[in-house]
C-alpha atoms as a PDB file:
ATOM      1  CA  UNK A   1      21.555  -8.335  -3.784  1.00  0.00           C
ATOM      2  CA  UNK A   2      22.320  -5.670  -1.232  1.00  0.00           C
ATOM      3  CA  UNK A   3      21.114  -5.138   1.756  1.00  0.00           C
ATOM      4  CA  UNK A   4      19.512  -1.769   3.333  1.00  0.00           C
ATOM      5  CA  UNK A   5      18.374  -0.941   7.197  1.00  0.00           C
ATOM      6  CA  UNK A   6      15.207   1.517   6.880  1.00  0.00           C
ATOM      7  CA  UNK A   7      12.330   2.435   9.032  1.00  0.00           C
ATOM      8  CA  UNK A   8       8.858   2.620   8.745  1.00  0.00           C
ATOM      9  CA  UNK A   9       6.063   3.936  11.073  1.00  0.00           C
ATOM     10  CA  UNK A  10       9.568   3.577  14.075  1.00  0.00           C
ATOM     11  CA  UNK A  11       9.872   0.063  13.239  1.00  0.00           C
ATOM     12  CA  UNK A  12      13.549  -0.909  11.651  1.00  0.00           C
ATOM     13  CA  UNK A  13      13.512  -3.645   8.967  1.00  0.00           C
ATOM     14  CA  UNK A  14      15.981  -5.106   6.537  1.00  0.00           C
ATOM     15  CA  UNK A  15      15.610  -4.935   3.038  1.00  0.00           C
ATOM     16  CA  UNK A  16      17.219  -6.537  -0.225  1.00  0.00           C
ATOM     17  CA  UNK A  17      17.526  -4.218  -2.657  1.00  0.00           C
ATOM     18  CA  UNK A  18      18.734  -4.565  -6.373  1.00  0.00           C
ATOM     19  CA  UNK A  19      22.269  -3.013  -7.368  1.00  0.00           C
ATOM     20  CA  UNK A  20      21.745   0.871  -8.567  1.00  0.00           C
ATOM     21  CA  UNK A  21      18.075   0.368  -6.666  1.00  0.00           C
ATOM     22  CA  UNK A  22      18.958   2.247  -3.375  1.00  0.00           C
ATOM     23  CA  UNK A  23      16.980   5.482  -4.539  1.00  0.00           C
ATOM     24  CA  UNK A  24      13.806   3.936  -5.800  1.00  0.00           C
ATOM     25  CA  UNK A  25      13.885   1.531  -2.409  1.00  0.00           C
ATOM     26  CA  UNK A  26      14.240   4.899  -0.614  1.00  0.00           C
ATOM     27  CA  UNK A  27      11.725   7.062  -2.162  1.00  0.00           C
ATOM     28  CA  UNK A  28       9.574   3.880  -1.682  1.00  0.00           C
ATOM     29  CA  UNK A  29       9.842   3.277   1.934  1.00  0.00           C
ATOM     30  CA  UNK A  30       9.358   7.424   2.379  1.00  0.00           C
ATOM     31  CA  UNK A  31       5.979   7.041   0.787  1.00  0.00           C
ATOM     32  CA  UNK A  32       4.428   3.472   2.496  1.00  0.00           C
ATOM     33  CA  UNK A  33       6.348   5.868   5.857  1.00  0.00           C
ATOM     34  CA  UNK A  34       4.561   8.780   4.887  1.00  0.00           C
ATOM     35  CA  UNK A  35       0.948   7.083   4.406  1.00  0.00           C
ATOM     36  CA  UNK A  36       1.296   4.920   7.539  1.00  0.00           C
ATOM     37  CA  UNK A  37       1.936   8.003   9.688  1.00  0.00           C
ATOM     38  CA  UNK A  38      -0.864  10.034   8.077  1.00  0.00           C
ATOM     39  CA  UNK A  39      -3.324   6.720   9.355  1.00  0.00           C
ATOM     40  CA  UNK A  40      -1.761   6.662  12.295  1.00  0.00           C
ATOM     41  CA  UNK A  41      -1.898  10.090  13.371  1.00  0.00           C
ATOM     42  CA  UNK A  42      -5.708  10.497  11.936  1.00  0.00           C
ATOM     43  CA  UNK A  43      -6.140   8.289  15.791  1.00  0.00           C
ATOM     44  CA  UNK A  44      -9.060   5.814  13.954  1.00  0.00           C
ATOM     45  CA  UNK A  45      -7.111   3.270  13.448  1.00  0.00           C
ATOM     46  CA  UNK A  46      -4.662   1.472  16.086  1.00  0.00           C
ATOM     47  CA  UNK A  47      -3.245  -1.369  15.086  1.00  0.00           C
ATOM     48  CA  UNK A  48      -0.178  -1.339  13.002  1.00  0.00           C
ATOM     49  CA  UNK A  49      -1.095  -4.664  10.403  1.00  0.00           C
ATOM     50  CA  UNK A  50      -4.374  -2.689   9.572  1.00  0.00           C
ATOM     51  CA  UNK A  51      -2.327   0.864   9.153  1.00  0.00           C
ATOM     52  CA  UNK A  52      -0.259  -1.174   7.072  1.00  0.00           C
ATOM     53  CA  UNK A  53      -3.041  -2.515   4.933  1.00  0.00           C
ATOM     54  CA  UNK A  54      -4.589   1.027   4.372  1.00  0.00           C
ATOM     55  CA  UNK A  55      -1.683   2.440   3.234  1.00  0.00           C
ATOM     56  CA  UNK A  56      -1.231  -0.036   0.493  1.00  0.00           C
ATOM     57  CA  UNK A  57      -4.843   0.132  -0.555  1.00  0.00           C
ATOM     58  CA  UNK A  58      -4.617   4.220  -0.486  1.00  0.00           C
ATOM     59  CA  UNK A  59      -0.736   4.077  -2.139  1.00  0.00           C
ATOM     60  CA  UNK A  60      -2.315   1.083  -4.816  1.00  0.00           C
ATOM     61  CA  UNK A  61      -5.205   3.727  -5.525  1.00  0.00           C
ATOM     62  CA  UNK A  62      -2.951   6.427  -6.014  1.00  0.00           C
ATOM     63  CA  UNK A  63      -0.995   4.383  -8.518  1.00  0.00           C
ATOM     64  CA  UNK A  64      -3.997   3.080 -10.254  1.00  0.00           C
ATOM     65  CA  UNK A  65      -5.094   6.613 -10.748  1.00  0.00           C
ATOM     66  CA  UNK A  66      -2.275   7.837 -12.626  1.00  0.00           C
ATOM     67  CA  UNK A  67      -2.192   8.787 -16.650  1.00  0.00           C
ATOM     68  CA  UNK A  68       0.129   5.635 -17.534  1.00  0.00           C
ATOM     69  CA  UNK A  69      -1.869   3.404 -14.898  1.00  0.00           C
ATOM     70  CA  UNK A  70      -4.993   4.166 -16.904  1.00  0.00           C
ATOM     71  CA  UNK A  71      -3.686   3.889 -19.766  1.00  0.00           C
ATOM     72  CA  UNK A  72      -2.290   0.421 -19.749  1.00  0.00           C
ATOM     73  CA  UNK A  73      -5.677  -0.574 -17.861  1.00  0.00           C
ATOM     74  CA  UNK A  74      -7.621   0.764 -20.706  1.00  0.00           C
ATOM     75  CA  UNK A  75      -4.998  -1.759 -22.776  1.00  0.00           C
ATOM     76  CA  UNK A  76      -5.909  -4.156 -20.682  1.00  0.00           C
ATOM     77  CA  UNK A  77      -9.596  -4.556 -20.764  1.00  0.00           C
ATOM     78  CA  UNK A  78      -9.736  -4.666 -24.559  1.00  0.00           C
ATOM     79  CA  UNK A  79      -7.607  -8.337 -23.892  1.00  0.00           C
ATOM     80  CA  UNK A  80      -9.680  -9.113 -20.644  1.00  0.00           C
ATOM     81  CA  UNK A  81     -13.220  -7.992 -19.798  1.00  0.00           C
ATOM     82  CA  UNK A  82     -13.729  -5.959 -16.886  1.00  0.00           C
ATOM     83  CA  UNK A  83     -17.132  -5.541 -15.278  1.00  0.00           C
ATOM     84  CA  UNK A  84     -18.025  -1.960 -15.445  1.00  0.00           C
ATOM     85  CA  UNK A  85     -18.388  -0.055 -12.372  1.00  0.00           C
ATOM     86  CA  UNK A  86     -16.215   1.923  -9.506  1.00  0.00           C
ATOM     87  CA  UNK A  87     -14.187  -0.089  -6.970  1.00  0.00           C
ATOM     88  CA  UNK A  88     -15.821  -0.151  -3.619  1.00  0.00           C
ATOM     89  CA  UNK A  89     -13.384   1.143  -1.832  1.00  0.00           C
ATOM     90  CA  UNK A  90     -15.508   1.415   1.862  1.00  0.00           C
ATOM     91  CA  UNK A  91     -16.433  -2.143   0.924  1.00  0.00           C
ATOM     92  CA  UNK A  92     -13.313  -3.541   0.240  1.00  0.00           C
ATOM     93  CA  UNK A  93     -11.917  -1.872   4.070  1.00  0.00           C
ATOM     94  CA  UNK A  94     -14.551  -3.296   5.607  1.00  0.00           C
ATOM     95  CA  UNK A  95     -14.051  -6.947   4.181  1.00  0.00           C
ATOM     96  CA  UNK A  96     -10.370  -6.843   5.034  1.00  0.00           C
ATOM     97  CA  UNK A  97     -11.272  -5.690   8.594  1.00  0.00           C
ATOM     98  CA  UNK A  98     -13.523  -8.477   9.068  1.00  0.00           C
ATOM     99  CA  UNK A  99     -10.514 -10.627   7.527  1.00  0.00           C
ATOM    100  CA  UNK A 100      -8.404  -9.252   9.872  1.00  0.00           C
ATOM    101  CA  UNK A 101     -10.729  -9.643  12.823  1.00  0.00           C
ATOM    102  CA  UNK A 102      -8.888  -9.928  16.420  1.00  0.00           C
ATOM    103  CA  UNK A 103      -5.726 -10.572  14.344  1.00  0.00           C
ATOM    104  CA  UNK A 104      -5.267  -6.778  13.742  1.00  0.00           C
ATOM    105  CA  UNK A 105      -2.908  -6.617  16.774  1.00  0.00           C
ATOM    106  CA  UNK A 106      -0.597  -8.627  15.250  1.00  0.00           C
ATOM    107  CA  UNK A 107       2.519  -6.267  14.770  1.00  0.00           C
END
């Protein structure tokens, strides 16, 4: 497995990435980048563990919301029941804040 330098929200980290997997890996990292700069710059939120966490629950949103996403979901709940309702979104922050607590200054 190779190895790749990136950097997200300023902060350098090293990556494995699959042979032939440099593109997805970098398309990837633009996007998590991307989101985590959009929270950042908004000026609620400080702390970069919770910035991180809100970009993967917006990204994981995004994802879910797409044709193929719903489709296999739909696929999905005909094997597996799925209470029927919307996600609470505001619900779910809130509960990983309080998760998070005073260890949001973590990184």
């Amino acid at each position: 497995m190779k190895q790749m330098e990136v950097t997200i929200l300023g902060q350098s980290y090293l990556l494995g990435c699959p042979e032939n997997g440099e593109a997805s890996l970098l398309e990837a990292v633009s996007s998590v980048d991307r989101e985590m700069s959009a929270i950042r710059d908004g000026g609620k939120v400080k702390a970069r563990e919770r910035i991180a966490v809100l970009a993967a629950l917006n990204l994981a949103f995004a994802l879910a919301e797409r044709p193929a996403a719903r489709a296999s979901q739909t696929a999905l709940a005909t094997e597996m029941p799925v209470p029927a309702g919307e996600v609470d979104i505001d619900g779910l922050i809130s509960r990983i804040d309080q998760a998070l607590g005073a260890d949001g200054q973590l990184l």
